[in-house]
N, C-alpha and C. Protein backbone atom coordinates (compact mmCIF):
# COMPACT_ATOMS: atom_id res chain seq x y z
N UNK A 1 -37.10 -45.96 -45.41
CA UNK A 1 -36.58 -46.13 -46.76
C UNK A 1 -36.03 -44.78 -47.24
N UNK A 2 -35.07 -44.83 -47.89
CA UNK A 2 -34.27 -43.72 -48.57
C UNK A 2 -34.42 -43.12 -49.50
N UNK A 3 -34.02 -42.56 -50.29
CA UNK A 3 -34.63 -41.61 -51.80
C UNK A 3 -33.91 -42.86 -52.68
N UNK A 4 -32.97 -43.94 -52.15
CA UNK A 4 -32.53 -45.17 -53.33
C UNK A 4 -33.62 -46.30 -52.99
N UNK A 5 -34.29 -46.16 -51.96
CA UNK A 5 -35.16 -47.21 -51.79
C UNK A 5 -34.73 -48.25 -51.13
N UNK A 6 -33.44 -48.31 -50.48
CA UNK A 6 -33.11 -48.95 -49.49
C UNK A 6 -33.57 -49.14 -48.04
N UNK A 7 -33.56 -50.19 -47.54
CA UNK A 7 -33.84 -50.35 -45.96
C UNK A 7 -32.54 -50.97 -45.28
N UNK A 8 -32.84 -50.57 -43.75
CA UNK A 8 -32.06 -51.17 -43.64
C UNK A 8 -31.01 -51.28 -43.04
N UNK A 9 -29.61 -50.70 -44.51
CA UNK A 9 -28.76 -50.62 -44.49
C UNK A 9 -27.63 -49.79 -43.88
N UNK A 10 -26.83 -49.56 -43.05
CA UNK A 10 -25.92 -48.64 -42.30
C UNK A 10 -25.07 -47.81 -43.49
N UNK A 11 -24.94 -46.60 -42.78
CA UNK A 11 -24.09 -45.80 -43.94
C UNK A 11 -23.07 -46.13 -44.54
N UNK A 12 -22.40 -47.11 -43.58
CA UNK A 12 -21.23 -47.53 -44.03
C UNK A 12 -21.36 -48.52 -44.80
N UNK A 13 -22.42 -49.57 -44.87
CA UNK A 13 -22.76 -50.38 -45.63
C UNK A 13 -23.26 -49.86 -47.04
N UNK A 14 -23.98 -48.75 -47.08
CA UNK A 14 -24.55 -47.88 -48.46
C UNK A 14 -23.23 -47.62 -49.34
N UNK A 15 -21.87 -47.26 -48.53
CA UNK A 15 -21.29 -46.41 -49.14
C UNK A 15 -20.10 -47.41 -49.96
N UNK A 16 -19.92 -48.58 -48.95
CA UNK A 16 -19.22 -49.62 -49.31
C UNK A 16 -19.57 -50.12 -50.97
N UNK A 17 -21.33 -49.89 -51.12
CA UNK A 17 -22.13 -50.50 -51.65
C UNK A 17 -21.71 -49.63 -53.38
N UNK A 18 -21.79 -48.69 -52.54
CA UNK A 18 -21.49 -47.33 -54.05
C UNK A 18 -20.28 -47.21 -53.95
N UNK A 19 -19.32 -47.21 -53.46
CA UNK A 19 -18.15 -47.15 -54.20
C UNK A 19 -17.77 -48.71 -55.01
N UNK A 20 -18.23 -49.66 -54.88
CA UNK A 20 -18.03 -51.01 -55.55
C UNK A 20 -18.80 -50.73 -56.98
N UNK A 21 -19.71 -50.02 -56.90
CA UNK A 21 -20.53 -49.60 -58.28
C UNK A 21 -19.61 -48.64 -58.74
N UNK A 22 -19.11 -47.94 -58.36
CA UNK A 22 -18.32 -46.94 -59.03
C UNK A 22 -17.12 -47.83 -59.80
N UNK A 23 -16.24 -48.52 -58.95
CA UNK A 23 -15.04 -49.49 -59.70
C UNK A 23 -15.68 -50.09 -60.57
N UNK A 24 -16.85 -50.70 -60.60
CA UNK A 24 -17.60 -51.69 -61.45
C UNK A 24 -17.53 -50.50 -63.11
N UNK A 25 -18.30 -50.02 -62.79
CA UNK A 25 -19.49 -49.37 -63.75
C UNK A 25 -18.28 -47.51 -64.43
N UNK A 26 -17.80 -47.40 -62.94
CA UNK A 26 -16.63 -45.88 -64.02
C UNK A 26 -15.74 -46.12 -63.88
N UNK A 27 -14.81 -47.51 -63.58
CA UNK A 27 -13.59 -47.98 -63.50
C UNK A 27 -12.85 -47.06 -62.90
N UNK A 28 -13.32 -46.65 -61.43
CA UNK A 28 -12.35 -45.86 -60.62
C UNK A 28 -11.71 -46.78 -59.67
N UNK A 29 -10.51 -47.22 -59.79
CA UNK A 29 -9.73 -48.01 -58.85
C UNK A 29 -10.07 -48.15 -57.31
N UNK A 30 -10.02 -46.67 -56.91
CA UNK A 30 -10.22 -46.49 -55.43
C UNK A 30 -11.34 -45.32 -55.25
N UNK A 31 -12.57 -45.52 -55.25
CA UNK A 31 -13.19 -44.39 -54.79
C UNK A 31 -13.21 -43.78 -54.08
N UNK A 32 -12.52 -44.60 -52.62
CA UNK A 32 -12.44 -44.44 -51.28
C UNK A 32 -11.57 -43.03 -51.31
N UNK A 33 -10.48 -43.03 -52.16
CA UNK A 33 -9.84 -42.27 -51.91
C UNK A 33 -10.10 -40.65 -52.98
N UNK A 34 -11.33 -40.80 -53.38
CA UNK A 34 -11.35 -39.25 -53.46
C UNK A 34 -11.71 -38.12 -52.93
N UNK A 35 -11.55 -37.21 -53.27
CA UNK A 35 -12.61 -36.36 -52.14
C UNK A 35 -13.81 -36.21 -52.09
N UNK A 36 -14.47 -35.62 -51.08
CA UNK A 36 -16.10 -35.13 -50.96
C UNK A 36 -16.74 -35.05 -52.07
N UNK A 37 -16.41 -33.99 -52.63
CA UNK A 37 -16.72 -33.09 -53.84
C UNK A 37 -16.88 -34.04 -54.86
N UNK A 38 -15.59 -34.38 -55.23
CA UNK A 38 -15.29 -35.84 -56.95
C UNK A 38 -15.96 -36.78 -56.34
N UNK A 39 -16.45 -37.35 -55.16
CA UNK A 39 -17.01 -38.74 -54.74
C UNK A 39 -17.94 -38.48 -55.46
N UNK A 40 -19.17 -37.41 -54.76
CA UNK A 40 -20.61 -36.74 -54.98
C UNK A 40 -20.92 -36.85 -56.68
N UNK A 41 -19.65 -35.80 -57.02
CA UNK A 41 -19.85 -35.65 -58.38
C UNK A 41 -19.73 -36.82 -59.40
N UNK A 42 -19.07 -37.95 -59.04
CA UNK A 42 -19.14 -39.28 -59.43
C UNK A 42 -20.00 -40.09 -59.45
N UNK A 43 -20.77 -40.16 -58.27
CA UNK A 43 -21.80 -40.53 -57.70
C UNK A 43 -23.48 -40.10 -58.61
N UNK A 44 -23.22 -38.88 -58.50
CA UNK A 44 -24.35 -38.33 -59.54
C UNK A 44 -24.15 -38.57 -61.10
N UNK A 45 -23.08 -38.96 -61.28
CA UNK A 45 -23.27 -39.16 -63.05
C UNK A 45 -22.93 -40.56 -63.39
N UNK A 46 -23.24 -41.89 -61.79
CA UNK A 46 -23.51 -43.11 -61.94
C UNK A 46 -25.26 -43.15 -62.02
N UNK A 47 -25.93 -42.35 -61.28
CA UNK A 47 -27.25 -42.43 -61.14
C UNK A 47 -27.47 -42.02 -62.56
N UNK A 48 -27.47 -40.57 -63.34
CA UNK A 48 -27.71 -40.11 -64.40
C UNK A 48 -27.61 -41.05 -65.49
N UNK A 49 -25.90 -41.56 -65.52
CA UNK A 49 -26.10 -42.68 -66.48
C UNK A 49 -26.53 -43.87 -66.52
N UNK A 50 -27.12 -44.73 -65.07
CA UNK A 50 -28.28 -45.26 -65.02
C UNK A 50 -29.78 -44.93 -65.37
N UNK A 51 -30.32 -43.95 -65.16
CA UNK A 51 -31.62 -43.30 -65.07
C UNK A 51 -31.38 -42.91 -67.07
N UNK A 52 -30.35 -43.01 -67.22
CA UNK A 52 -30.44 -42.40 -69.07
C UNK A 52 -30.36 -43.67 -69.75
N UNK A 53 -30.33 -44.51 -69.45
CA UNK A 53 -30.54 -46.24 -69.73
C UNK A 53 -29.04 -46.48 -70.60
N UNK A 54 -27.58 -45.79 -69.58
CA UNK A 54 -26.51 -46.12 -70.48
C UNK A 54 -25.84 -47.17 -69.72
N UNK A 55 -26.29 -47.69 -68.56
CA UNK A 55 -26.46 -48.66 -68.19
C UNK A 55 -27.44 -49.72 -68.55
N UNK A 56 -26.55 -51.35 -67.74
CA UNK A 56 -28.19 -52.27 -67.84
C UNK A 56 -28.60 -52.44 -66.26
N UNK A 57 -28.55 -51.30 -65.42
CA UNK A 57 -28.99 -51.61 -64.60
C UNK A 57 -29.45 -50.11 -63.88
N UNK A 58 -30.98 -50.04 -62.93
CA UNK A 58 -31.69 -49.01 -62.67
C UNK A 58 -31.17 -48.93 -61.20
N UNK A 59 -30.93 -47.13 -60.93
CA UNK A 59 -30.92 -47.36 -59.43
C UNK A 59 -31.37 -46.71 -58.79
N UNK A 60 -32.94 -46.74 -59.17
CA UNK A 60 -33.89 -45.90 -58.49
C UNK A 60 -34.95 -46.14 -57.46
């Protein structure tokens, strides 16, 4: 199990998984296509604004 609490799942399946949350939830068209850096940094302020309850959904 992972620090998200997943099993399981292949990286490529995780990542598929989070960039669909990203279009969902920060209305980024294509996540696929950003870089390293803006993915990460995107990535961390979907968790933050989950974990700060500015979401309705936890992803811990």
């Amino acid at each position: 199990m992972d620090e998200w609490g997943v099993n399981e799942l292949s990286t490529e399946d995780l990542i598929r998984k989070r960039n669909t949350l990203m279009r969902i939830a920060l209305h980024i068209s294509n996540p696929e296509e950003l870089d390293d850096d803006t993915w990460a940094q995107r990535w961390t302020e979907l968790v933050w604004a989950s974990r700060a309850g500015f979401l309705p959904f936890k992803l811990d």
